[in-house]
PDB file of N, CA and C in Angstrom:
ATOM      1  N   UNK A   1     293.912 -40.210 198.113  1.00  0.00           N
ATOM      2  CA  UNK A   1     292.908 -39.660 197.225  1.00  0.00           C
ATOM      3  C   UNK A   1     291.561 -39.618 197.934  1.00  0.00           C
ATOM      4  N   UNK A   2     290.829 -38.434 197.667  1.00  0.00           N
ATOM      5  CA  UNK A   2     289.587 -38.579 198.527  1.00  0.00           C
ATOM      6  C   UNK A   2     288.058 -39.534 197.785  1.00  0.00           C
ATOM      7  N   UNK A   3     288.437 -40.432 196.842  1.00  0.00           N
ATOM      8  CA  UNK A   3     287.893 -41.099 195.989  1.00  0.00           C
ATOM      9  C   UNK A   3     288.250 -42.353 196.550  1.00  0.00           C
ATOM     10  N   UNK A   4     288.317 -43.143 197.524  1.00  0.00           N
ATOM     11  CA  UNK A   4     288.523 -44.883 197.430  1.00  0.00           C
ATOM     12  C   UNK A   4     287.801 -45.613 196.683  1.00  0.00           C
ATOM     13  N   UNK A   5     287.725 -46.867 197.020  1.00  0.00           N
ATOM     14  CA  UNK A   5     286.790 -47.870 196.163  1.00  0.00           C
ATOM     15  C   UNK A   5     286.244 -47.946 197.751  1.00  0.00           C
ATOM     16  N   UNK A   6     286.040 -47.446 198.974  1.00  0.00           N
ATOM     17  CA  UNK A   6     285.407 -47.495 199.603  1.00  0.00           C
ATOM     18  C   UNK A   6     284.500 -47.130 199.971  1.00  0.00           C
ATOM     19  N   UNK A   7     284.650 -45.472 199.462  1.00  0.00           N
ATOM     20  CA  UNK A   7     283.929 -44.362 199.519  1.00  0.00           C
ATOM     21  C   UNK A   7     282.404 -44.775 198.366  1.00  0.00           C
ATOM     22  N   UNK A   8     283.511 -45.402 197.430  1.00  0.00           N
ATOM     23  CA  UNK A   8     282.571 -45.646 195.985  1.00  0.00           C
ATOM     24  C   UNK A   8     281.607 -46.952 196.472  1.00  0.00           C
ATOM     25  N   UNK A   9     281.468 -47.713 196.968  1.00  0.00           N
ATOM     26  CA  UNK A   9     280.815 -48.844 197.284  1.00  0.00           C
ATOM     27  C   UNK A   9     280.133 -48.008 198.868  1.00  0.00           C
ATOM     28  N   UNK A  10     280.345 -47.157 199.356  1.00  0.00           N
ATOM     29  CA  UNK A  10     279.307 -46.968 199.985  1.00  0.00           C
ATOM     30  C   UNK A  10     278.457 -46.143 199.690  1.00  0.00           C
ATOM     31  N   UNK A  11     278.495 -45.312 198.120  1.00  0.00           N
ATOM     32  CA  UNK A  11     277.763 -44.201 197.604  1.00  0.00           C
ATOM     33  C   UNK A  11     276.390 -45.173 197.153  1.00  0.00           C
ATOM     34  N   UNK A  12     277.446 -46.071 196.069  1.00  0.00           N
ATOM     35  CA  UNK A  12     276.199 -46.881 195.123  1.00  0.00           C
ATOM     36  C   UNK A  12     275.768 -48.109 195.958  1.00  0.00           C
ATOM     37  N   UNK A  13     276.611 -48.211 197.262  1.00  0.00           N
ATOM     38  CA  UNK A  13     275.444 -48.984 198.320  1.00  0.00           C
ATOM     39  C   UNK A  13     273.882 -48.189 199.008  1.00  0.00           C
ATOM     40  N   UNK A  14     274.416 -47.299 198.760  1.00  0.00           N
ATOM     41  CA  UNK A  14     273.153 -45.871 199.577  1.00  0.00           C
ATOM     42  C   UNK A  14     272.041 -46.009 198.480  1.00  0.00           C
ATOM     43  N   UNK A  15     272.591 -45.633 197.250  1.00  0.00           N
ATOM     44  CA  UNK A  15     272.054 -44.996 196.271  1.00  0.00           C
ATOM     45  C   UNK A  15     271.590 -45.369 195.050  1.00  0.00           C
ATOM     46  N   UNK A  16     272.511 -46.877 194.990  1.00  0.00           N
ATOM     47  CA  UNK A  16     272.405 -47.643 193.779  1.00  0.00           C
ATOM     48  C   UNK A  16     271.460 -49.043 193.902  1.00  0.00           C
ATOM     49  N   UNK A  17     270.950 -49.152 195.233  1.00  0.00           N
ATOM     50  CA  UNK A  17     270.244 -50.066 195.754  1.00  0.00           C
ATOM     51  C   UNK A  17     271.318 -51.235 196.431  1.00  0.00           C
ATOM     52  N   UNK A  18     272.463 -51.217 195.250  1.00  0.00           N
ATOM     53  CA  UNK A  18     273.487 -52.471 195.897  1.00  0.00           C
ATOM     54  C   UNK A  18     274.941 -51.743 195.839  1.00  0.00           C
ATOM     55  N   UNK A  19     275.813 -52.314 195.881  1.00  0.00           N
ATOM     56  CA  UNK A  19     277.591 -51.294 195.676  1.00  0.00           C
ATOM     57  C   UNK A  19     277.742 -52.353 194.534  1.00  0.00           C
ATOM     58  N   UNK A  20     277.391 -52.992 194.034  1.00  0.00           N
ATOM     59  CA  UNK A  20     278.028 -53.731 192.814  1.00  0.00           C
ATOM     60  C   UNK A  20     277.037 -53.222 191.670  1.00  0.00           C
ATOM     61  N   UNK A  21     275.998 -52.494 191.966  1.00  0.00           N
ATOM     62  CA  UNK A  21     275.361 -52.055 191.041  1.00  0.00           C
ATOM     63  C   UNK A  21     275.336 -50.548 190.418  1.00  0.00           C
ATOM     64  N   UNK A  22     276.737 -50.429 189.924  1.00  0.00           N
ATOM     65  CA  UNK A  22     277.181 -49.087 189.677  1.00  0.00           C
ATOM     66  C   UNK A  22     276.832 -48.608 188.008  1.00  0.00           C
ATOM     67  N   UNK A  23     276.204 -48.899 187.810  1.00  0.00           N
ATOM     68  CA  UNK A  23     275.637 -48.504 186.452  1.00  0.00           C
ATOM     69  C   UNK A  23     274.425 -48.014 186.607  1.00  0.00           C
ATOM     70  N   UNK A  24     273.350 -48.298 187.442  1.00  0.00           N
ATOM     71  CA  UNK A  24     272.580 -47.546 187.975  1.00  0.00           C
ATOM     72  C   UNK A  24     272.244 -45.908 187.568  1.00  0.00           C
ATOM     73  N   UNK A  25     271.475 -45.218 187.305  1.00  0.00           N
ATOM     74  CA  UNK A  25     271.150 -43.453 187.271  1.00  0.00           C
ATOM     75  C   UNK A  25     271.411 -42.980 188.293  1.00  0.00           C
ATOM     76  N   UNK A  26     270.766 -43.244 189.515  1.00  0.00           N
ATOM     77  CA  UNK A  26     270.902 -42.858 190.490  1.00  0.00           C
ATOM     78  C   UNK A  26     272.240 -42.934 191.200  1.00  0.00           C
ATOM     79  N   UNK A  27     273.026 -44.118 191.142  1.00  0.00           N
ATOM     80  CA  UNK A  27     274.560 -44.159 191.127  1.00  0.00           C
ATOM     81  C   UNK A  27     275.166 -43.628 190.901  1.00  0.00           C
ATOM     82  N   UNK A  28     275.285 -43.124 190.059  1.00  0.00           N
ATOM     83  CA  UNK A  28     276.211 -42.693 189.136  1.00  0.00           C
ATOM     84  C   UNK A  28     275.999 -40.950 189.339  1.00  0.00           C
ATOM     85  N   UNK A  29     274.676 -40.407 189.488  1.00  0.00           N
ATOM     86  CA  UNK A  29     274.419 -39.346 190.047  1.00  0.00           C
ATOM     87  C   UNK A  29     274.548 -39.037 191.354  1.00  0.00           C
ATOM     88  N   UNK A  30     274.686 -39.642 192.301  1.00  0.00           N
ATOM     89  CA  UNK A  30     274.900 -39.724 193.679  1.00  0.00           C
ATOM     90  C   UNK A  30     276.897 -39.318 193.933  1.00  0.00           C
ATOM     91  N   UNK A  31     277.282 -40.387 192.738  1.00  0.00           N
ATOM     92  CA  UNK A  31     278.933 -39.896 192.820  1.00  0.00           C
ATOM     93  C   UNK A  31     279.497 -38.748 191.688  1.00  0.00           C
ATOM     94  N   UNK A  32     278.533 -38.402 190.963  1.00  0.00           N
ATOM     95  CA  UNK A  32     279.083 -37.010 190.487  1.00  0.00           C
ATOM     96  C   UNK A  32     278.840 -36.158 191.542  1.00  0.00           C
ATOM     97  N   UNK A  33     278.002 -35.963 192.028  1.00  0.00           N
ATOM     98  CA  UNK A  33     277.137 -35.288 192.694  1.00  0.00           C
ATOM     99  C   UNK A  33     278.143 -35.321 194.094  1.00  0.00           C
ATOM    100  N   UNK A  34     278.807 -35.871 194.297  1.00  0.00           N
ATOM    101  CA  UNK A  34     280.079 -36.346 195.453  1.00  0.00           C
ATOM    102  C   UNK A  34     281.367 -35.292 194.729  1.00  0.00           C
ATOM    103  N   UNK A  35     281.627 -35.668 193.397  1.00  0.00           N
ATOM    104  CA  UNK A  35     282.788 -35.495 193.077  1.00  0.00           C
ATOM    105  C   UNK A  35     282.893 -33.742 192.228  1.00  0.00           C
ATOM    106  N   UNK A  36     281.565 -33.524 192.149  1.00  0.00           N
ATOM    107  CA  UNK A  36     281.278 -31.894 191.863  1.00  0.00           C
ATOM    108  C   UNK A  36     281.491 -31.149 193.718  1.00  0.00           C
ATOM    109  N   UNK A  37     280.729 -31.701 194.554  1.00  0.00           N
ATOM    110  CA  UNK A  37     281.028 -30.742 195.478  1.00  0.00           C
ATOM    111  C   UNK A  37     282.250 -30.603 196.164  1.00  0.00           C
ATOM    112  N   UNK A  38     283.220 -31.973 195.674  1.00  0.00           N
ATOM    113  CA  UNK A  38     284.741 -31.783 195.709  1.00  0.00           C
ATOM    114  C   UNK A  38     285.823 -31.414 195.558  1.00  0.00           C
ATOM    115  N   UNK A  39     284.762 -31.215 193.905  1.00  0.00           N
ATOM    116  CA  UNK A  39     285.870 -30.103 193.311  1.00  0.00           C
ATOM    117  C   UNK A  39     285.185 -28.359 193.339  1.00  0.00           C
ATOM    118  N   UNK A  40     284.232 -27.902 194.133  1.00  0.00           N
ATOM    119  CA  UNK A  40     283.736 -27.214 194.193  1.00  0.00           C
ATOM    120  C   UNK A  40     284.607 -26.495 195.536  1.00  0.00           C
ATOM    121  N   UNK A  41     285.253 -27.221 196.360  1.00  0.00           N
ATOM    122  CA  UNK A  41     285.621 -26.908 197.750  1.00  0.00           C
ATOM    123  C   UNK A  41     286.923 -26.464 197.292  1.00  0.00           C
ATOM    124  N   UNK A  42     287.715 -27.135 196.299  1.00  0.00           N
ATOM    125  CA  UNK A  42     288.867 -27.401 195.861  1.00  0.00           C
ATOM    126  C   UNK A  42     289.046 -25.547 195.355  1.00  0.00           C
ATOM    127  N   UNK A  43     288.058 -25.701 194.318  1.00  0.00           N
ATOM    128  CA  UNK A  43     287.943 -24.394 193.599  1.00  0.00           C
ATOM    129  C   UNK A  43     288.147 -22.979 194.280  1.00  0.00           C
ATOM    130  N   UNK A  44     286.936 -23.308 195.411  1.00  0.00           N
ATOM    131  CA  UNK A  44     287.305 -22.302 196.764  1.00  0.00           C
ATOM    132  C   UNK A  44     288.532 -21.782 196.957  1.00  0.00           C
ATOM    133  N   UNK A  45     289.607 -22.373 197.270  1.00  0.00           N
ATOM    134  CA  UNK A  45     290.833 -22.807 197.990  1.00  0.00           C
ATOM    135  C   UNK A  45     291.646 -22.529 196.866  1.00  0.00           C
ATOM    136  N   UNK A  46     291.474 -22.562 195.560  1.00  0.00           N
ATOM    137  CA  UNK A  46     292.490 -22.294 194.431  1.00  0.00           C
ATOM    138  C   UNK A  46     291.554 -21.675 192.789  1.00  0.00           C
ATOM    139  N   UNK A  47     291.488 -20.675 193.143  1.00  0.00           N
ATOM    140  CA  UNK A  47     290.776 -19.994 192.047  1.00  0.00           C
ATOM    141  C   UNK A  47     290.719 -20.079 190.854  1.00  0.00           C
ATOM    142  N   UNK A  48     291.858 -20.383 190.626  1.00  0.00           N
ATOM    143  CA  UNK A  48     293.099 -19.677 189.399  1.00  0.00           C
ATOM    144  C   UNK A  48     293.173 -21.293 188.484  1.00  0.00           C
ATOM    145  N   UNK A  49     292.626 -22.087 189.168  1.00  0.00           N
ATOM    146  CA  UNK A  49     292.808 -23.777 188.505  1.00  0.00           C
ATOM    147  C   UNK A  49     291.603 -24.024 187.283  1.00  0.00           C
ATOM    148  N   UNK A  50     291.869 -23.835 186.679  1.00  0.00           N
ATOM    149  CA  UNK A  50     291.071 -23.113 185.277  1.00  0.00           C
ATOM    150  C   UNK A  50     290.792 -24.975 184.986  1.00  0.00           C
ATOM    151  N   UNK A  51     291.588 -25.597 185.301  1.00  0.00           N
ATOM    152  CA  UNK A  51     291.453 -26.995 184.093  1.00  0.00           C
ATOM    153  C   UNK A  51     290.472 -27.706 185.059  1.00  0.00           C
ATOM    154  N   UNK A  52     290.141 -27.418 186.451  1.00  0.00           N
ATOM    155  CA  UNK A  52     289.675 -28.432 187.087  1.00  0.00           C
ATOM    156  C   UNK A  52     288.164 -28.092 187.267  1.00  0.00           C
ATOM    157  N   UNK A  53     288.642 -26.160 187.096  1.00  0.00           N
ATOM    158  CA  UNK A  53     287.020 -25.765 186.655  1.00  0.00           C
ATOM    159  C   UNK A  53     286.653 -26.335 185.385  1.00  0.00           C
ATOM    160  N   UNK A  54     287.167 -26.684 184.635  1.00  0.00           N
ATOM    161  CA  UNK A  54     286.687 -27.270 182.591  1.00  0.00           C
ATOM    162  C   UNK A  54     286.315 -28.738 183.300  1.00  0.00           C
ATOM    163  N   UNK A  55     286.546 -29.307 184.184  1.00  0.00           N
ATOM    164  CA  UNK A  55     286.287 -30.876 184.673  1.00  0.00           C
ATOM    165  C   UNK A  55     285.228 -30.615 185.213  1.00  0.00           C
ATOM    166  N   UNK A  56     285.089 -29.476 186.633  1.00  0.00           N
ATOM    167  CA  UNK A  56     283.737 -29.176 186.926  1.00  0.00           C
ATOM    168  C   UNK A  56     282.504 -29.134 186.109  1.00  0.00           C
ATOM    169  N   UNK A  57     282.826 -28.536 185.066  1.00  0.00           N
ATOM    170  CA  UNK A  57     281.596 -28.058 184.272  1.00  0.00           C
ATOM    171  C   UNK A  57     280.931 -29.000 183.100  1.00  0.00           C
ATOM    172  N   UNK A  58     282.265 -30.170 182.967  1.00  0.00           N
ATOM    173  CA  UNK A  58     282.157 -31.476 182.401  1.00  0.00           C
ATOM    174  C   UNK A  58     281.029 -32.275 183.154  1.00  0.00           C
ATOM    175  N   UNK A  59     281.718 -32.354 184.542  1.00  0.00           N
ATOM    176  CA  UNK A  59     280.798 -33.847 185.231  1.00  0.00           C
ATOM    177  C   UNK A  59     279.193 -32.457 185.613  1.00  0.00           C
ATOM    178  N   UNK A  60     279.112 -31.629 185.591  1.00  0.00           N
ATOM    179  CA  UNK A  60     278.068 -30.975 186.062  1.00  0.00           C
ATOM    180  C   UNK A  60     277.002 -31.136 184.475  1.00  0.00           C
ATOM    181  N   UNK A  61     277.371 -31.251 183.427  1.00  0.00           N
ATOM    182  CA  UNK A  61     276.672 -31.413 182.571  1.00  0.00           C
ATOM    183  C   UNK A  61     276.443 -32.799 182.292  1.00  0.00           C
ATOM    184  N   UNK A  62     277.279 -33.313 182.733  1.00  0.00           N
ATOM    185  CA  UNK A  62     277.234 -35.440 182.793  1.00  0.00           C
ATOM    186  C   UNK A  62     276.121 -35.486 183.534  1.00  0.00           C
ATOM    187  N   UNK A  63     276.231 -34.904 184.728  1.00  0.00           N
ATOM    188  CA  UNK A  63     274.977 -34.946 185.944  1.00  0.00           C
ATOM    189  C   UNK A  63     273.731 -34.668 185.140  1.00  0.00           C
ATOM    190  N   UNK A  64     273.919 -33.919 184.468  1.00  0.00           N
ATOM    191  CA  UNK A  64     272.391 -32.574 184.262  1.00  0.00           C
ATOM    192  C   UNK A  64     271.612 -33.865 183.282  1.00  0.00           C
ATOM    193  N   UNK A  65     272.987 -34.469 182.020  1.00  0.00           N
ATOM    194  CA  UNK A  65     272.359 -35.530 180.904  1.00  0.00           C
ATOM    195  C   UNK A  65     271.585 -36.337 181.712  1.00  0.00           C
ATOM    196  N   UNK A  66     272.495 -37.101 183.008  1.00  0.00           N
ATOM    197  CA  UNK A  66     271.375 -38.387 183.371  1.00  0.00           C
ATOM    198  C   UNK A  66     270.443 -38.121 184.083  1.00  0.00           C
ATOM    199  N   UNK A  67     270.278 -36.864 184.832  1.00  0.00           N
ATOM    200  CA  UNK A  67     269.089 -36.281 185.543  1.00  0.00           C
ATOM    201  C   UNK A  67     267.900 -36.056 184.236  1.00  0.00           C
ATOM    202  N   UNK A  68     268.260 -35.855 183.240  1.00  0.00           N
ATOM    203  CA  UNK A  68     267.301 -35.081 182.340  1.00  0.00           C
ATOM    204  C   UNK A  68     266.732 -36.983 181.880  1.00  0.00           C
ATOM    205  N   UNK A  69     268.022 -38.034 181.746  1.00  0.00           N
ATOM    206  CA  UNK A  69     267.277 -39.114 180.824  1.00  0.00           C
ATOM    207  C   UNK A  69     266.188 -39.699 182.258  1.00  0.00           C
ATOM    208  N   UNK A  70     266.515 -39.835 183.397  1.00  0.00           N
ATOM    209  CA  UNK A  70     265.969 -40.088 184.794  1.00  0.00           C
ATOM    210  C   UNK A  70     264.668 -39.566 184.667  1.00  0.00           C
ATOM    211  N   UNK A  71     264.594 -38.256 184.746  1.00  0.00           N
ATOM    212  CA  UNK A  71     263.579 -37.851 184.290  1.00  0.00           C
ATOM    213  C   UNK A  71     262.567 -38.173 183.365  1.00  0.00           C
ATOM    214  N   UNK A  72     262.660 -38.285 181.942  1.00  0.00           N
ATOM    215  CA  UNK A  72     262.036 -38.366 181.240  1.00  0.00           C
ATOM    216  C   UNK A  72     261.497 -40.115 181.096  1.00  0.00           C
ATOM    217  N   UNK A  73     262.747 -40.700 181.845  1.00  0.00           N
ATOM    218  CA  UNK A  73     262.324 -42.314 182.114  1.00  0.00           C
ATOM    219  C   UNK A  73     261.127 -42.391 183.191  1.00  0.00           C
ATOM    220  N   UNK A  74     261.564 -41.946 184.442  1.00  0.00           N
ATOM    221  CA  UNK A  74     260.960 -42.588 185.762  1.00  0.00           C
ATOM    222  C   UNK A  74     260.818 -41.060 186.416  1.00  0.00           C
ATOM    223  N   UNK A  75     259.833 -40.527 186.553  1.00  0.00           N
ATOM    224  CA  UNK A  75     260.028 -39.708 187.368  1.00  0.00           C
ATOM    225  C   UNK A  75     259.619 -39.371 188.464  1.00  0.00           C
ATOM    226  N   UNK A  76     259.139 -40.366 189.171  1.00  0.00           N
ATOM    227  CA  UNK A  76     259.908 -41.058 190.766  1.00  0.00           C
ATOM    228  C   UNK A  76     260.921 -40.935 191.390  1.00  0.00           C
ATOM    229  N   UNK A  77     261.315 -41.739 190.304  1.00  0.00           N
ATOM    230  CA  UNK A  77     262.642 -42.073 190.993  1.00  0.00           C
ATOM    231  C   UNK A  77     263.820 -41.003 190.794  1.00  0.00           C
ATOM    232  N   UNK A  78     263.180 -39.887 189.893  1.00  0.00           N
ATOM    233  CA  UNK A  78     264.339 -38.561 189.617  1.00  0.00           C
ATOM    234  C   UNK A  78     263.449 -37.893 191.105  1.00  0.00           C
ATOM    235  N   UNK A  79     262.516 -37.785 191.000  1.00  0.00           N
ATOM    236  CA  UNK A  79     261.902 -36.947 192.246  1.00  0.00           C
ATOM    237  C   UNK A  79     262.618 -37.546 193.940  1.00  0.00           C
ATOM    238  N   UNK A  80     262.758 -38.867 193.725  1.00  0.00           N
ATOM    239  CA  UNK A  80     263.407 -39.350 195.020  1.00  0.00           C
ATOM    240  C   UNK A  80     264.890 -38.727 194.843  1.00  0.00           C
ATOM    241  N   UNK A  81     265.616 -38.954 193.967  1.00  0.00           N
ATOM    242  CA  UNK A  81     267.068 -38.797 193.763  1.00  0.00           C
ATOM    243  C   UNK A  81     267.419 -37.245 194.135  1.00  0.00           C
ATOM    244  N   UNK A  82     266.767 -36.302 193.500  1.00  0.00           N
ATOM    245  CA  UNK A  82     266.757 -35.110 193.516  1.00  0.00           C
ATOM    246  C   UNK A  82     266.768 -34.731 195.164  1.00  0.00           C
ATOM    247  N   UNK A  83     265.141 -35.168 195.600  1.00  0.00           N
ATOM    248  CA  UNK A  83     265.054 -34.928 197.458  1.00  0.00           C
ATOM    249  C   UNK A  83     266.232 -35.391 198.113  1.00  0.00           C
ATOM    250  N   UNK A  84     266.701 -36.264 198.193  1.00  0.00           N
ATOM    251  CA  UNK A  84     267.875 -37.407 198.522  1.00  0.00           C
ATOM    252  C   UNK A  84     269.533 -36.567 198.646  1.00  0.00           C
ATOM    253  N   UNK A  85     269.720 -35.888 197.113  1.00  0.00           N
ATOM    254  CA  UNK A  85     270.817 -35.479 197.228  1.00  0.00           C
ATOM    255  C   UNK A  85     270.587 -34.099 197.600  1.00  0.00           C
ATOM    256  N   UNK A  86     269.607 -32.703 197.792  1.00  0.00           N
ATOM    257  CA  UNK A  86     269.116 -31.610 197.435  1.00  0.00           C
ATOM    258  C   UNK A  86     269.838 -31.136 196.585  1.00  0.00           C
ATOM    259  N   UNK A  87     270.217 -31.449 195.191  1.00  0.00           N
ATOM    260  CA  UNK A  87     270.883 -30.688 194.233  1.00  0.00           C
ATOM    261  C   UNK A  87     269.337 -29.441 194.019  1.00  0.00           C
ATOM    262  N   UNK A  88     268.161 -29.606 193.347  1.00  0.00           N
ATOM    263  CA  UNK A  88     267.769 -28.372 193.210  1.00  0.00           C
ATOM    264  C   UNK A  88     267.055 -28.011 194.520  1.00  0.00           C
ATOM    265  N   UNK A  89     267.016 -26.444 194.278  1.00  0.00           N
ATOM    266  CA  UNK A  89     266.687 -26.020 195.315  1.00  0.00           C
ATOM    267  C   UNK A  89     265.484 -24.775 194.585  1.00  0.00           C
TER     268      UNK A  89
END
């Protein structure tokens, strides 16, 4: 699976300040933000996969919720997160 618990402890080690601190905004946005451009490559490669696009468009609005609460909390630390991953452009 291209998801370990290795992969995952070195996202929310980057991103979450610690890897045990996966509850984090920024965490948690750092591995959607992993697992959208995964299934974004996927999509490429198989068009026609309708259910994994309905998952895409799930975690892409999961993303958008905690970017928007990030925001309206700290917006620092959405301004760091944002530069960090370049989701907008």
């Amino acid at each position: 699976m291209y998801l370990t618990s290795d992969v995952k402890k070195e996202i929310f080690a980057k991103h979450g300040k610690d890897e045990k601190n996966t509850g984090s905004a920024e965490g948690q946005v750092a591995l959607f933000t992993f697992r959208i451009n995964h299934l974004t490559q996927h999509l490429k490669r198989n068009h026609k996969d309708f259910n994994t696009e309905r998952a895409l468009v799930a975690l892409v609005g999961k993303r958008k919720k905690l970017l928007d609460y990030l925001k309206k909390k700290d917006i620092k630390r959405y301004r760091a997160i944002i530069a960090e991953l370049g989701i907008r452009k």
